[in-house]
PDB file of N, CA and C in Angstrom:
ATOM      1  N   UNK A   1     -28.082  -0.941   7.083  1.00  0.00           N
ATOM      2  CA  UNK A   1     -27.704  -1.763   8.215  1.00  0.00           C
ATOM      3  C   UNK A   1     -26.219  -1.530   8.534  1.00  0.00           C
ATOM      4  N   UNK A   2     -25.814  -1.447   9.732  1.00  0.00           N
ATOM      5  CA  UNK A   2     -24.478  -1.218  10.400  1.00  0.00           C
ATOM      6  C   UNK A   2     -23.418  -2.212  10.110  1.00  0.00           C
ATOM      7  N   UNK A   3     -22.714  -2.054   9.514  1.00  0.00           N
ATOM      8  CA  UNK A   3     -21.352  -3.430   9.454  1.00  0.00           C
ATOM      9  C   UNK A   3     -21.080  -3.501  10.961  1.00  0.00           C
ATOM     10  N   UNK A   4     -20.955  -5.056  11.110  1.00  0.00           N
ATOM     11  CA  UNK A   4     -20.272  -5.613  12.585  1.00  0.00           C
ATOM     12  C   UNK A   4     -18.882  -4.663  12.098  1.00  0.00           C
ATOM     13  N   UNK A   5     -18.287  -4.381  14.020  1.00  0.00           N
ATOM     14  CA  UNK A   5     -17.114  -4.080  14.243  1.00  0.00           C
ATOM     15  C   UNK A   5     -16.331  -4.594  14.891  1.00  0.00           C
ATOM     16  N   UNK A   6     -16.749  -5.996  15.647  1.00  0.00           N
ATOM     17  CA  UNK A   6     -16.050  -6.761  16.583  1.00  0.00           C
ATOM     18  C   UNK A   6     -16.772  -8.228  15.815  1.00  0.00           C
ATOM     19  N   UNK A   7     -15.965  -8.811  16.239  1.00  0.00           N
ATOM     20  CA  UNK A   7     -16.373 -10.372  16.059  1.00  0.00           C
ATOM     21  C   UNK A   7     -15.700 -11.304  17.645  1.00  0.00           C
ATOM     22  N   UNK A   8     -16.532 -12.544  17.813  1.00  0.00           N
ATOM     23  CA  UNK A   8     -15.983 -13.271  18.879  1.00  0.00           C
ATOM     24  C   UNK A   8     -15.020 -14.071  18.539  1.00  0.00           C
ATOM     25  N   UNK A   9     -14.401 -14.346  19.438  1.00  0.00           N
ATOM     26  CA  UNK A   9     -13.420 -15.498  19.320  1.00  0.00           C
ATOM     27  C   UNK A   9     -13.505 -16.700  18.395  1.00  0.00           C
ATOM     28  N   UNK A  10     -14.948 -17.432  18.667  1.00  0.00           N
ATOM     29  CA  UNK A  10     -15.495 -18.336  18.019  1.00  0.00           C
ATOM     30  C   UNK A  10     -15.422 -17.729  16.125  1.00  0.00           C
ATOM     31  N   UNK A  11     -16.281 -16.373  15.618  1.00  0.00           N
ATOM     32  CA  UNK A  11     -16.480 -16.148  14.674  1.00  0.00           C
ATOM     33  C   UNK A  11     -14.645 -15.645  13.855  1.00  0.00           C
ATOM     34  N   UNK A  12     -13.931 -14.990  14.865  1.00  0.00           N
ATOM     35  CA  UNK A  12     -12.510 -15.285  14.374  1.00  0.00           C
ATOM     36  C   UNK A  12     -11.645 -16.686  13.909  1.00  0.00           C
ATOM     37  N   UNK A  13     -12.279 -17.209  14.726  1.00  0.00           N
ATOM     38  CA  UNK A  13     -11.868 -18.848  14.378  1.00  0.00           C
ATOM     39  C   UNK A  13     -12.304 -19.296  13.290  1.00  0.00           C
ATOM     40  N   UNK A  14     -13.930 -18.934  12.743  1.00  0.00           N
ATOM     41  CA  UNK A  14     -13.972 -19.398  11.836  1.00  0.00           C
ATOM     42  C   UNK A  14     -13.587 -18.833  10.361  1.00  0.00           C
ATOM     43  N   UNK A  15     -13.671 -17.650  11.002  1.00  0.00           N
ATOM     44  CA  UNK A  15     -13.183 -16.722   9.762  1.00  0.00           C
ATOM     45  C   UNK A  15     -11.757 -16.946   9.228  1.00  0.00           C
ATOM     46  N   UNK A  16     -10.770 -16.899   9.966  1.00  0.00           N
ATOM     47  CA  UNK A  16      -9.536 -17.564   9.630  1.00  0.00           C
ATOM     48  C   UNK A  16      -8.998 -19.172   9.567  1.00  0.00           C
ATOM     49  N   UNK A  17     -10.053 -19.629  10.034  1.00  0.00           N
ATOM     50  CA  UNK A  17      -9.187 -21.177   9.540  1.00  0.00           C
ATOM     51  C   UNK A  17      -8.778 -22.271  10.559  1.00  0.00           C
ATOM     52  N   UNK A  18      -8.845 -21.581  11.658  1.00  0.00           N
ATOM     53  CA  UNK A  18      -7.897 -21.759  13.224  1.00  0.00           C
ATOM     54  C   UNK A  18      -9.103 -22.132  13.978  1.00  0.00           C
ATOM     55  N   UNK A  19      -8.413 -22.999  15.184  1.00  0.00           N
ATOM     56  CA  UNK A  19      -9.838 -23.526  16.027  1.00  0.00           C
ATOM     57  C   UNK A  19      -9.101 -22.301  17.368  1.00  0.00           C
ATOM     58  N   UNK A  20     -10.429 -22.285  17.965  1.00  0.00           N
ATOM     59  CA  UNK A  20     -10.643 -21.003  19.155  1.00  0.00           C
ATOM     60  C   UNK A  20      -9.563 -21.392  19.758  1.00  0.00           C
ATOM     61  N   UNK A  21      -8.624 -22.685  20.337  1.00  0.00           N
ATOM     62  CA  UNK A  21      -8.099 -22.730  21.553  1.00  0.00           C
ATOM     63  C   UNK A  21      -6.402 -21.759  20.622  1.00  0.00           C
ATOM     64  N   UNK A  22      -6.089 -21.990  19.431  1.00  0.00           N
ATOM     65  CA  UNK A  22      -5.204 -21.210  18.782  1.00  0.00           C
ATOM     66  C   UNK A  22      -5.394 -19.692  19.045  1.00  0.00           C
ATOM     67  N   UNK A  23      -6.581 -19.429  18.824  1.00  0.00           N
ATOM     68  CA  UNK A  23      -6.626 -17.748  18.455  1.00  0.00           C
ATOM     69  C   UNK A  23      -6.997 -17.395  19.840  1.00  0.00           C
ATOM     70  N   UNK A  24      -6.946 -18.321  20.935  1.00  0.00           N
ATOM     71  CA  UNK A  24      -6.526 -17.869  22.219  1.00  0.00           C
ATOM     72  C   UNK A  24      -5.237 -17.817  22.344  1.00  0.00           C
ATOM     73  N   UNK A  25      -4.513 -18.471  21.843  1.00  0.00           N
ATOM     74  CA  UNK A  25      -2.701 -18.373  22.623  1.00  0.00           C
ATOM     75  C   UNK A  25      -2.701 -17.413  21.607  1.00  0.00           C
ATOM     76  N   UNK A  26      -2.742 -16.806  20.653  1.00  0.00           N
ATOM     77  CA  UNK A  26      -2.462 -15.660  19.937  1.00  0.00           C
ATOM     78  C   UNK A  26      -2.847 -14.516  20.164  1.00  0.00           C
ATOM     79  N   UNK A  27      -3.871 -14.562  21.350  1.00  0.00           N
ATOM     80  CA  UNK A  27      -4.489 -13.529  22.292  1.00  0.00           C
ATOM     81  C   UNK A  27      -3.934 -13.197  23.801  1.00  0.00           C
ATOM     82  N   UNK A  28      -3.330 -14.696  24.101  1.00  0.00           N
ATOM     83  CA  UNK A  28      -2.307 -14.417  25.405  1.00  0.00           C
ATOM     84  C   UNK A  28      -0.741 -14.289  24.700  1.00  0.00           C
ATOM     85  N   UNK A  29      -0.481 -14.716  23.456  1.00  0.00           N
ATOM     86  CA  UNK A  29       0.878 -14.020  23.029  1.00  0.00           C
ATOM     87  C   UNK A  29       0.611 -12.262  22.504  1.00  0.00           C
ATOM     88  N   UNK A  30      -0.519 -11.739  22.555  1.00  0.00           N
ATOM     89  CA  UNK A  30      -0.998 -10.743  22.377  1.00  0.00           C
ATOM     90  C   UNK A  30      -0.507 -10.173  20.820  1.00  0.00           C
ATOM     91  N   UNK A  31      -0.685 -11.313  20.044  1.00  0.00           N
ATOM     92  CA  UNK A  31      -0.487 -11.280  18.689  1.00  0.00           C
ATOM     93  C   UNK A  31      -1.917 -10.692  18.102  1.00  0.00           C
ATOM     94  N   UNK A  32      -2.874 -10.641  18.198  1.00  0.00           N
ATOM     95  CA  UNK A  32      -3.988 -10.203  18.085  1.00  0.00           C
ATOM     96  C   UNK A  32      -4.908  -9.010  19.317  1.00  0.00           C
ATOM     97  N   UNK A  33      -5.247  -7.977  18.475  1.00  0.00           N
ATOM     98  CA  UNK A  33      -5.685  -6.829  19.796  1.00  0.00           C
ATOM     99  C   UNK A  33      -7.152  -7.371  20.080  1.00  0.00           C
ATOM    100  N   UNK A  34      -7.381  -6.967  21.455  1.00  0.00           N
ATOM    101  CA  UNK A  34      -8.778  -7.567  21.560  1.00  0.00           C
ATOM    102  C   UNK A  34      -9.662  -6.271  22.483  1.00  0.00           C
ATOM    103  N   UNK A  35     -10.732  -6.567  22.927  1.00  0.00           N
ATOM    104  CA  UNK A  35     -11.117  -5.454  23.549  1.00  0.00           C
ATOM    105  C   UNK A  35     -12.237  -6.405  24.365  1.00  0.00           C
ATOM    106  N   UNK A  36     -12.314  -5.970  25.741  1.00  0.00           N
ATOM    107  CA  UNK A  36     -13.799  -7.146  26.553  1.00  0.00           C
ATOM    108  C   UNK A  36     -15.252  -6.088  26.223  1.00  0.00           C
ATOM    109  N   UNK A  37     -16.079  -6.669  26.084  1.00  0.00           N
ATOM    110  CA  UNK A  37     -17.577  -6.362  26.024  1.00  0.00           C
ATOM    111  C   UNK A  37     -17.769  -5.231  27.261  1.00  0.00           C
ATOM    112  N   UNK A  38     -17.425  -5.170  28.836  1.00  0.00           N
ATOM    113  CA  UNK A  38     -17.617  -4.525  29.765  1.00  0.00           C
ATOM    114  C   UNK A  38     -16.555  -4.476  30.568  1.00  0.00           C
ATOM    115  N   UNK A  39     -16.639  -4.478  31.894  1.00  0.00           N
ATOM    116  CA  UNK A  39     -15.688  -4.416  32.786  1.00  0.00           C
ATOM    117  C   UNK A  39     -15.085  -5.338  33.180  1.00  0.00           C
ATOM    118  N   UNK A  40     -15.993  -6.205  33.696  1.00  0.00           N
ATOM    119  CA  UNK A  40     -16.252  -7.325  34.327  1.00  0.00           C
ATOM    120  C   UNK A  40     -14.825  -8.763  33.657  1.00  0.00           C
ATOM    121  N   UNK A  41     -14.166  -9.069  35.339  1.00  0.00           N
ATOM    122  CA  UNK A  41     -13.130 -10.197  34.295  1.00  0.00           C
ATOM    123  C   UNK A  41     -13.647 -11.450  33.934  1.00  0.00           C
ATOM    124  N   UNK A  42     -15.344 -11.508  33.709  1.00  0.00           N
ATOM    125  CA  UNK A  42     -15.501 -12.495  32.437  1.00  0.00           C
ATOM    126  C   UNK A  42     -16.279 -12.348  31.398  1.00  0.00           C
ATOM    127  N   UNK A  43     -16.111 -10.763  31.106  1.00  0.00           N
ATOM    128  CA  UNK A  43     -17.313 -10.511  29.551  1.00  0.00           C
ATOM    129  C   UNK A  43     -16.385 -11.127  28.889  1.00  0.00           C
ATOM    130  N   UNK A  44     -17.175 -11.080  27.901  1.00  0.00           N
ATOM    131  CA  UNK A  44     -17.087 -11.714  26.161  1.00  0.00           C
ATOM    132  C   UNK A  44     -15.592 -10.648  25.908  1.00  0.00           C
ATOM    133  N   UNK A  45     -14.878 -11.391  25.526  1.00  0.00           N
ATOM    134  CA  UNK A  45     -13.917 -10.918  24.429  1.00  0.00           C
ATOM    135  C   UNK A  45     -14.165 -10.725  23.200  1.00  0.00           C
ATOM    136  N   UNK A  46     -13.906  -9.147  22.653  1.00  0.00           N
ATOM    137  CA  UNK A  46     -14.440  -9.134  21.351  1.00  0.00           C
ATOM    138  C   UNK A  46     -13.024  -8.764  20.514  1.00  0.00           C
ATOM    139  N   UNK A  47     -13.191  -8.736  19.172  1.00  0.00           N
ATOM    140  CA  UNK A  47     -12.001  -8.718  18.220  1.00  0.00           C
ATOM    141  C   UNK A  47     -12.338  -7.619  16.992  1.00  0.00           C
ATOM    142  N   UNK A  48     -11.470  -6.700  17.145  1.00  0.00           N
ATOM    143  CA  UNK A  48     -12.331  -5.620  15.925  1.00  0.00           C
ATOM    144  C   UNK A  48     -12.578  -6.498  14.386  1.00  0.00           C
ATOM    145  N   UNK A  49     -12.858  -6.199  13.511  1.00  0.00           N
ATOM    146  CA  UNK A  49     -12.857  -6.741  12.319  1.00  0.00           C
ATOM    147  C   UNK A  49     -11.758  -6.134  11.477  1.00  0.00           C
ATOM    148  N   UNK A  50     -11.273  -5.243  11.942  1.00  0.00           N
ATOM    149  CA  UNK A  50      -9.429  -4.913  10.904  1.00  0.00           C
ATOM    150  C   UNK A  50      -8.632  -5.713  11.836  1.00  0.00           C
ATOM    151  N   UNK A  51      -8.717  -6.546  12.548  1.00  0.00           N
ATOM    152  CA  UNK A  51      -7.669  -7.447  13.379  1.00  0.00           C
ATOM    153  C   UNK A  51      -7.827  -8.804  12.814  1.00  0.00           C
ATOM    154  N   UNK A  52      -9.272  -8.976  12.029  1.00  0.00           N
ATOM    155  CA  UNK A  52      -9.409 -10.294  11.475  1.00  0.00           C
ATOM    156  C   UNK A  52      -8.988  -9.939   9.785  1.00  0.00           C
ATOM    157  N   UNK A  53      -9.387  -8.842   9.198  1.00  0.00           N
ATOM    158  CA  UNK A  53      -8.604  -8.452   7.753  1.00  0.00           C
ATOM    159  C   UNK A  53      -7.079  -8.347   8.197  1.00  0.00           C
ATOM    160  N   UNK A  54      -6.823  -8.399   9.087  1.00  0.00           N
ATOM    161  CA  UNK A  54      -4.966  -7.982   9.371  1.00  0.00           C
ATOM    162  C   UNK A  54      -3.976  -9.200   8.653  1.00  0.00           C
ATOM    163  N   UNK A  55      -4.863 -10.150   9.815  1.00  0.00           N
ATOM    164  CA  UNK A  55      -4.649 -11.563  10.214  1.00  0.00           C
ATOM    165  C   UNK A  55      -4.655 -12.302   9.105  1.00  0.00           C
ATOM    166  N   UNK A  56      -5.855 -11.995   7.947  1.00  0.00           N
ATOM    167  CA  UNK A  56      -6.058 -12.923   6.814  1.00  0.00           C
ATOM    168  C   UNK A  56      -5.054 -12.588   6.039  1.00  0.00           C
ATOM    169  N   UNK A  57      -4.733 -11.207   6.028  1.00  0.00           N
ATOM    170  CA  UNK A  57      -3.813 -10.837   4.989  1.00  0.00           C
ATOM    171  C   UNK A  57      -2.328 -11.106   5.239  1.00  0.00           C
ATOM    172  N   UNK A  58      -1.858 -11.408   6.312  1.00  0.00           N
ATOM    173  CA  UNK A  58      -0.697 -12.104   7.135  1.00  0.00           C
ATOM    174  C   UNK A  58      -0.145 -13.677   6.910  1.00  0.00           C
ATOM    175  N   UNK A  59      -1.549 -14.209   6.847  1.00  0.00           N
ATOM    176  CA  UNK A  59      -1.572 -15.676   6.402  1.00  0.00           C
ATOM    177  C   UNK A  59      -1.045 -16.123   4.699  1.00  0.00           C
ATOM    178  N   UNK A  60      -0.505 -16.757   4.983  1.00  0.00           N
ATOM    179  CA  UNK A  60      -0.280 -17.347   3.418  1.00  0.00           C
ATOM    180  C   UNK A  60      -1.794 -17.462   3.022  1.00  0.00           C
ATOM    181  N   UNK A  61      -2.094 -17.268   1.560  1.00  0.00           N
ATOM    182  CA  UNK A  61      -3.087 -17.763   1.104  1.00  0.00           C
ATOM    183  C   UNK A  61      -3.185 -19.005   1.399  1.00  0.00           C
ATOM    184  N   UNK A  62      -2.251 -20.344   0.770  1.00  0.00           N
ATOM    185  CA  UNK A  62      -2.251 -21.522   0.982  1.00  0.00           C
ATOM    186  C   UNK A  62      -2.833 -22.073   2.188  1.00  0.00           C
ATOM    187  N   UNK A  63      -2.891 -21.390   3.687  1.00  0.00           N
ATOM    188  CA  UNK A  63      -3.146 -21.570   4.646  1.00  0.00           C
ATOM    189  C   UNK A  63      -4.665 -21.218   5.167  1.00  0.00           C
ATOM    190  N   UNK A  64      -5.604 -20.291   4.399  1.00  0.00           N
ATOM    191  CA  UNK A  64      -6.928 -19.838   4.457  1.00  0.00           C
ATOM    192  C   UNK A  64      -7.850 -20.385   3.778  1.00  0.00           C
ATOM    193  N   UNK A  65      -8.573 -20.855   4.159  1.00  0.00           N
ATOM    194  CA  UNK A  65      -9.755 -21.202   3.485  1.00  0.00           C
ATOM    195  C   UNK A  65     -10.626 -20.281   3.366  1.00  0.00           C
ATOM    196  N   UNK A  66     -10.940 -19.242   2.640  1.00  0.00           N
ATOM    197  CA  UNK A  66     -11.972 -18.272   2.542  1.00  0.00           C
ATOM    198  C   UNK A  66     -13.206 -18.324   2.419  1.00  0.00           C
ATOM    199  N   UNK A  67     -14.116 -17.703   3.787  1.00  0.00           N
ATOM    200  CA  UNK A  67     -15.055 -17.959   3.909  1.00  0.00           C
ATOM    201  C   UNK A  67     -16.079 -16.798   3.821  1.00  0.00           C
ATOM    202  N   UNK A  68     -16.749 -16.288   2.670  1.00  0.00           N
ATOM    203  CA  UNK A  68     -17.691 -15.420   2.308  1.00  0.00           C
ATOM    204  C   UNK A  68     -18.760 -15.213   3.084  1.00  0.00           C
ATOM    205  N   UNK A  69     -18.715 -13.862   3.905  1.00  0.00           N
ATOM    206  CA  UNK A  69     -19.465 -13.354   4.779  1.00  0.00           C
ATOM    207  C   UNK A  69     -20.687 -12.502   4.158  1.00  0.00           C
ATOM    208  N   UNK A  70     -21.821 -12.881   4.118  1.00  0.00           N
ATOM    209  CA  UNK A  70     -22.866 -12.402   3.229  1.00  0.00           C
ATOM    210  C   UNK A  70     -23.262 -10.731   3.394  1.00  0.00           C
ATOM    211  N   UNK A  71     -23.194  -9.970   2.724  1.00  0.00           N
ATOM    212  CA  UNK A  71     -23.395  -8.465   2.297  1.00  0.00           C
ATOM    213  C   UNK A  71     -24.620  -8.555   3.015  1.00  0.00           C
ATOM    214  N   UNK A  72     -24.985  -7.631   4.045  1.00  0.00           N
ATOM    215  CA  UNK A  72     -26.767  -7.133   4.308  1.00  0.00           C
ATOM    216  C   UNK A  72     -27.242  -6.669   3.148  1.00  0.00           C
ATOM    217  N   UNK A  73     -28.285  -6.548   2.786  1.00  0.00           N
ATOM    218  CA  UNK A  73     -29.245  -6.483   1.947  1.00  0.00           C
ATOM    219  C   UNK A  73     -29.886  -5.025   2.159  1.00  0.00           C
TER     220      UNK A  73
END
C-alpha cells in the first residue's frame, strides 16, 4: 500500500497539536509549504507529509502531543 504524501489541513491540525484556524495563519504567514489539489481557487489545500515531520521536529517536544499514525498492514 502507498504511504499518503499530502495530508489536509484538518489532518495537519491534528497531527501537530494546533487547531486548523492556526495552521491557517501559518499558511498565510507561509510558514508551512502547501500545494492545492487542482487549479481551481477553491480545491482542497494539501500539505506534503515532510512539512508535517518538519513542523513536529521544530516544535518543542513539551508542546506535541504525539499522535501514532497506524502502519498499513
Amino acid at each position: 500500500m502507498k504511504k499518503k504524501q499530502f495530508v489536509t489541513i484538518a489532518e495537519f491540525a491534528r497531527r501537530t497539536g494546533r487547531t486548523e484556524r492556526i495552521v491557517r495563519y501559518w499558511i498565510d504567514q507561509e510558514l508551512v509549504a502547501t500545494r492545492r489539489a487542482n487549479l481551481t481557487p477553491h480545491s482542497r489545500i494539501l500539505i506534503p507529509v515532510s512539512e508535517v515531520e518538519r513542523v513536529l521536529a521544530e516544535l518543542l517536544p513539551a508542546d506535541v502531543e504525539v499522535i501514532d499514525v497506524p502502519e498499513a498492514a
